[in-house]
N, C-alpha and C. Protein backbone atom coordinates (compact mmCIF):
# COMPACT_ATOMS: atom_id res chain seq x y z
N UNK A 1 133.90 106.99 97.22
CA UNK A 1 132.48 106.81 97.08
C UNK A 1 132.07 107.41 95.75
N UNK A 2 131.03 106.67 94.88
CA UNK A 2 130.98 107.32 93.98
C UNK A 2 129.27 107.52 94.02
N UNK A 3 128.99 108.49 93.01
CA UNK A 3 127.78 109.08 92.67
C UNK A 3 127.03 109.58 91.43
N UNK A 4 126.14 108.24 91.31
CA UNK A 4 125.35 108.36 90.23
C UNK A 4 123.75 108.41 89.77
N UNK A 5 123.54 109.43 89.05
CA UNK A 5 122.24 109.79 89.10
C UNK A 5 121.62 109.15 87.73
N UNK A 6 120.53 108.96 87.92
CA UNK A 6 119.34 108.15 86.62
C UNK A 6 119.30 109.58 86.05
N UNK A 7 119.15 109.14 84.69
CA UNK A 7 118.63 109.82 83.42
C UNK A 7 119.91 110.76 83.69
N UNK A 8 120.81 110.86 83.56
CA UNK A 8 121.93 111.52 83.37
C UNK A 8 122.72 111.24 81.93
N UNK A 9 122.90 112.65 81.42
CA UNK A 9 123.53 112.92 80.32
C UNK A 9 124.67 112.66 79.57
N UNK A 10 125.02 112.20 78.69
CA UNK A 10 126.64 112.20 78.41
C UNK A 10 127.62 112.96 78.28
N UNK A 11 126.79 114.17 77.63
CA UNK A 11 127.74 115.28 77.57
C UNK A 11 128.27 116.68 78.77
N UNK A 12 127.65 115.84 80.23
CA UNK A 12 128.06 116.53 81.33
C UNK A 12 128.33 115.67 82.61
N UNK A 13 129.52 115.38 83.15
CA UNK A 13 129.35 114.79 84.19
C UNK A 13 128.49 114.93 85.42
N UNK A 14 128.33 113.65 86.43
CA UNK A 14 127.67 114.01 87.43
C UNK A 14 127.93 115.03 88.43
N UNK A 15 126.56 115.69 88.67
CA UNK A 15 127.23 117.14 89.75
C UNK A 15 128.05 117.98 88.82
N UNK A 16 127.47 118.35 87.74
CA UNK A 16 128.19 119.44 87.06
C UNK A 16 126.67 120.48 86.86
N UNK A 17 125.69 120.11 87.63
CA UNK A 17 124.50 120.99 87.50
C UNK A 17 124.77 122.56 88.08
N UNK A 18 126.10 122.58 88.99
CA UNK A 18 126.22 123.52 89.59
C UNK A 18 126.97 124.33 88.09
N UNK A 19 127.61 124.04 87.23
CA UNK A 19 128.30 124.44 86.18
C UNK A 19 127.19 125.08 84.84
N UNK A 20 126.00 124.18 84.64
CA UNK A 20 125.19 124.87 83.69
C UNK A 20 124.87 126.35 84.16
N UNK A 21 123.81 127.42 83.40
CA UNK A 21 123.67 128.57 83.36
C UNK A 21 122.42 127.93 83.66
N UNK A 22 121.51 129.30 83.71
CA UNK A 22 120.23 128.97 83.85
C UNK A 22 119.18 128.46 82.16
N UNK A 23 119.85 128.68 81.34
CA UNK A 23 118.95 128.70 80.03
C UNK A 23 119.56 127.41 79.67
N UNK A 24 121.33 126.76 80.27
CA UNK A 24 121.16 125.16 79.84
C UNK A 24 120.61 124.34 80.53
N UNK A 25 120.12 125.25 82.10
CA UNK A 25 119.19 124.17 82.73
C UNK A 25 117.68 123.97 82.49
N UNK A 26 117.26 124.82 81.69
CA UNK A 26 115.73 124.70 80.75
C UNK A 26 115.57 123.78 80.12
N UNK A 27 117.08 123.91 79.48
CA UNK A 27 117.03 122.68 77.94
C UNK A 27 117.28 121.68 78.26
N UNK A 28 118.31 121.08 79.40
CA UNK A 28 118.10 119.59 80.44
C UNK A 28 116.81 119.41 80.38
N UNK A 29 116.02 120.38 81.04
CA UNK A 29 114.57 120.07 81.81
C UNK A 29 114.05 119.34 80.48
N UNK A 30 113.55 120.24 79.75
CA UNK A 30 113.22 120.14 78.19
C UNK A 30 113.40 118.85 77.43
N UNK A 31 114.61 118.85 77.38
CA UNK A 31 115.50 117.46 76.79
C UNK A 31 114.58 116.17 77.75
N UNK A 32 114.92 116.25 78.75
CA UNK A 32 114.35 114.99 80.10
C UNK A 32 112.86 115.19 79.84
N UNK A 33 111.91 116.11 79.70
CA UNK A 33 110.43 115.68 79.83
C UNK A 33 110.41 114.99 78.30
N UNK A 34 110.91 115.64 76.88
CA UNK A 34 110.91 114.79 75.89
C UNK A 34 111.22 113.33 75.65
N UNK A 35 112.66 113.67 76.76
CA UNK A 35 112.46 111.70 76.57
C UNK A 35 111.75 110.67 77.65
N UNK A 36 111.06 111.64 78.72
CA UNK A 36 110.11 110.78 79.35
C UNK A 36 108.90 110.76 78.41
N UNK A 37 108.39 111.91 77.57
CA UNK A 37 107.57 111.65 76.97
C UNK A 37 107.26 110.41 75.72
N UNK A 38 108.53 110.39 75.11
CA UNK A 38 108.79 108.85 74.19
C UNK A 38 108.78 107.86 75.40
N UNK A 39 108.61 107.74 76.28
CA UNK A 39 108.17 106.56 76.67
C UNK A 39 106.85 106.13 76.93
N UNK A 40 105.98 107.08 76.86
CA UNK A 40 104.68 106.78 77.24
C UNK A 40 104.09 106.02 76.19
N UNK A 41 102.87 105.42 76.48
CA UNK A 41 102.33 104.33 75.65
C UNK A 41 100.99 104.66 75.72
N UNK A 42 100.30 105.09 74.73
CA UNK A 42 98.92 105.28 74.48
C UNK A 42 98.06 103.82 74.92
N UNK A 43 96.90 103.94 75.33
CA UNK A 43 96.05 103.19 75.45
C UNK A 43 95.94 102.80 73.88
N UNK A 44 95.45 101.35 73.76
CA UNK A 44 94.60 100.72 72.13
C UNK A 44 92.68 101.24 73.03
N UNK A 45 92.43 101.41 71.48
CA UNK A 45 91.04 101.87 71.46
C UNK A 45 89.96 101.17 72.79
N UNK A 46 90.01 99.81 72.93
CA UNK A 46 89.59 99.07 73.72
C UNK A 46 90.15 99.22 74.85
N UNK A 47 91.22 99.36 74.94
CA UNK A 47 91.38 99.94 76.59
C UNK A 47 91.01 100.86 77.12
N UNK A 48 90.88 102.12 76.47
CA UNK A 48 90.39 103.22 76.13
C UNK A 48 89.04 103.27 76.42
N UNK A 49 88.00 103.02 75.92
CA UNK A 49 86.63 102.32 76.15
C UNK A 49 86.47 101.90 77.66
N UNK A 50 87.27 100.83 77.88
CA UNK A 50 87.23 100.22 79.14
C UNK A 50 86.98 101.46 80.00
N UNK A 51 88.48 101.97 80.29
CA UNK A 51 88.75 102.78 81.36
C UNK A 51 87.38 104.01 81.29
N UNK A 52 87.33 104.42 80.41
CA UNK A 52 85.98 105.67 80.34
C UNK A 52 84.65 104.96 80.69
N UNK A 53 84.66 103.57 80.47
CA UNK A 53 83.25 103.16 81.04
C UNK A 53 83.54 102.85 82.92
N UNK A 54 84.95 102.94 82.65
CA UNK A 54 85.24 102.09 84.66
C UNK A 54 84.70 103.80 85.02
N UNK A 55 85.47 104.68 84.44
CA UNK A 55 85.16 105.92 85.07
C UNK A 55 83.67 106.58 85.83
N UNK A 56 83.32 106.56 84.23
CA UNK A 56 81.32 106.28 84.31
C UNK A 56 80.96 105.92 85.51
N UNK A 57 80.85 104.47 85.43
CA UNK A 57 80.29 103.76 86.35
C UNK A 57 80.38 104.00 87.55
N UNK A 58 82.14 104.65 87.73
CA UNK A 58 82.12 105.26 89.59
C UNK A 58 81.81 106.71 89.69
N UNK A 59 81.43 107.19 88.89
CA UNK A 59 80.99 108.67 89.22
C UNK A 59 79.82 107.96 89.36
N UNK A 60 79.00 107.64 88.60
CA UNK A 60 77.33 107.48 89.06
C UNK A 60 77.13 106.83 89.96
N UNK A 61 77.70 105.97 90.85
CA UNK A 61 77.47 104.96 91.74
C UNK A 61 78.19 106.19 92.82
N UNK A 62 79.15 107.08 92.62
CA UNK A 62 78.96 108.06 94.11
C UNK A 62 78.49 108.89 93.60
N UNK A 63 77.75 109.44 92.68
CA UNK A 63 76.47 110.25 93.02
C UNK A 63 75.32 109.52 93.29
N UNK A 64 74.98 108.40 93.17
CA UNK A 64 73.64 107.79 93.86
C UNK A 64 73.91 107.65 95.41
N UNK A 65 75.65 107.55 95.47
CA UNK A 65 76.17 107.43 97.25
C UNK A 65 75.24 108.21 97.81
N UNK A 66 76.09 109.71 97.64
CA UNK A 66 76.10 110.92 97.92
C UNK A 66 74.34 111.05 98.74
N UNK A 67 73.76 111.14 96.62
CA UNK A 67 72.69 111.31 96.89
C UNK A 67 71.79 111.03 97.89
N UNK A 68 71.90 109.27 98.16
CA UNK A 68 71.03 108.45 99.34
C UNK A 68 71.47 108.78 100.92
N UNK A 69 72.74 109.36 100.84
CA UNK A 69 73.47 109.69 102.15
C UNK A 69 72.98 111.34 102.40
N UNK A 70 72.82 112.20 101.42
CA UNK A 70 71.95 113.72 101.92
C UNK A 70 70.80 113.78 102.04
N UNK A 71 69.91 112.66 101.57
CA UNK A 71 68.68 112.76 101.61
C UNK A 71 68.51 111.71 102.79
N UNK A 72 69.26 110.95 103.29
CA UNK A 72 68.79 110.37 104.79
C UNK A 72 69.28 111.72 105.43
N UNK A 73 70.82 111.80 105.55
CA UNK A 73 70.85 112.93 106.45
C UNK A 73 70.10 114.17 106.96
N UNK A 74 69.30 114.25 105.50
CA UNK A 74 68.33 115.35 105.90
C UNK A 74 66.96 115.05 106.54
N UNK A 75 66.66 114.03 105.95
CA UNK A 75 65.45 113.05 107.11
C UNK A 75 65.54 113.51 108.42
N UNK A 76 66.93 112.57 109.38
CA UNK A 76 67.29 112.52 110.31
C UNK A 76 67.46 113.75 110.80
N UNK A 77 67.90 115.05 110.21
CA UNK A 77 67.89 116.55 110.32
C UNK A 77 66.64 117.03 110.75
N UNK A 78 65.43 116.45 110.04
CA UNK A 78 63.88 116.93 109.85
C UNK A 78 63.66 116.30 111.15
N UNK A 79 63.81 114.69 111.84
CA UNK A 79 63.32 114.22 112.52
C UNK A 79 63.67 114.70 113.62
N UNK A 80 64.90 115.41 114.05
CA UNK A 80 65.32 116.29 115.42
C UNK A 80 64.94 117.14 115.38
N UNK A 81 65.54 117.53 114.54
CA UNK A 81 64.99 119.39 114.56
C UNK A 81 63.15 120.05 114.36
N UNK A 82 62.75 119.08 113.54
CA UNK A 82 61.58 119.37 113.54
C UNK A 82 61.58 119.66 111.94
N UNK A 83 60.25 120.78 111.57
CA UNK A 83 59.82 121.18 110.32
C UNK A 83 60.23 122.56 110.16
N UNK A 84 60.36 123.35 111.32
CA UNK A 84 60.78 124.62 111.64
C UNK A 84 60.03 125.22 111.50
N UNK A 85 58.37 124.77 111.97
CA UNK A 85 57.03 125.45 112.13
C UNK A 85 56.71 125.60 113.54
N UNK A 86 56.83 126.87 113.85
CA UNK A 86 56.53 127.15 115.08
C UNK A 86 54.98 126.85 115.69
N UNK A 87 54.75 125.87 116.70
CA UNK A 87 53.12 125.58 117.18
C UNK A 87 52.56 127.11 117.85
């Protein structure tokens, strides 16, 4: 049976993690977030735009939620409970 792991190195076979020290297992770590980091792909300006206006738009649409949903709730609060003026 054999066993092979993604993003694995050349200069150490598989399951030789038990063999690094602790300061070559930093520089794996290190090494691996750098080359996940070359893969990332910036937004173009216009996408960019987009997404910050999609953002916008759903924060304010659940704070108008919110809003219309605490101010009934509190209605409906007022209408049981009363005003909390004792007759």
């Amino acid at each position: 049976m054999s066993h092979t792991v993604t993003g694995e190195t050349s200069d150490q076979p598989a399951g030789s993690n038990q063999q690094r020290g602790f300061f070559g297992r930093i520089w794996l770590f290190i090494r691996q977030v750098i080359g996940e980091l070359k893969k990332v792909v910036a937004p173009s300006r216009r996408e960019l735009v987009n997404y910050v206006l999609v953002v916008l738009v759903f924060v304010a649409f659940m704070m108008l939620l919110i809003s219309v949903l605490d101010l009934g709730f509190g209605q409906v609060a007022i209408w049981l409970f009363g005003n909390g003026d004792q007759a």
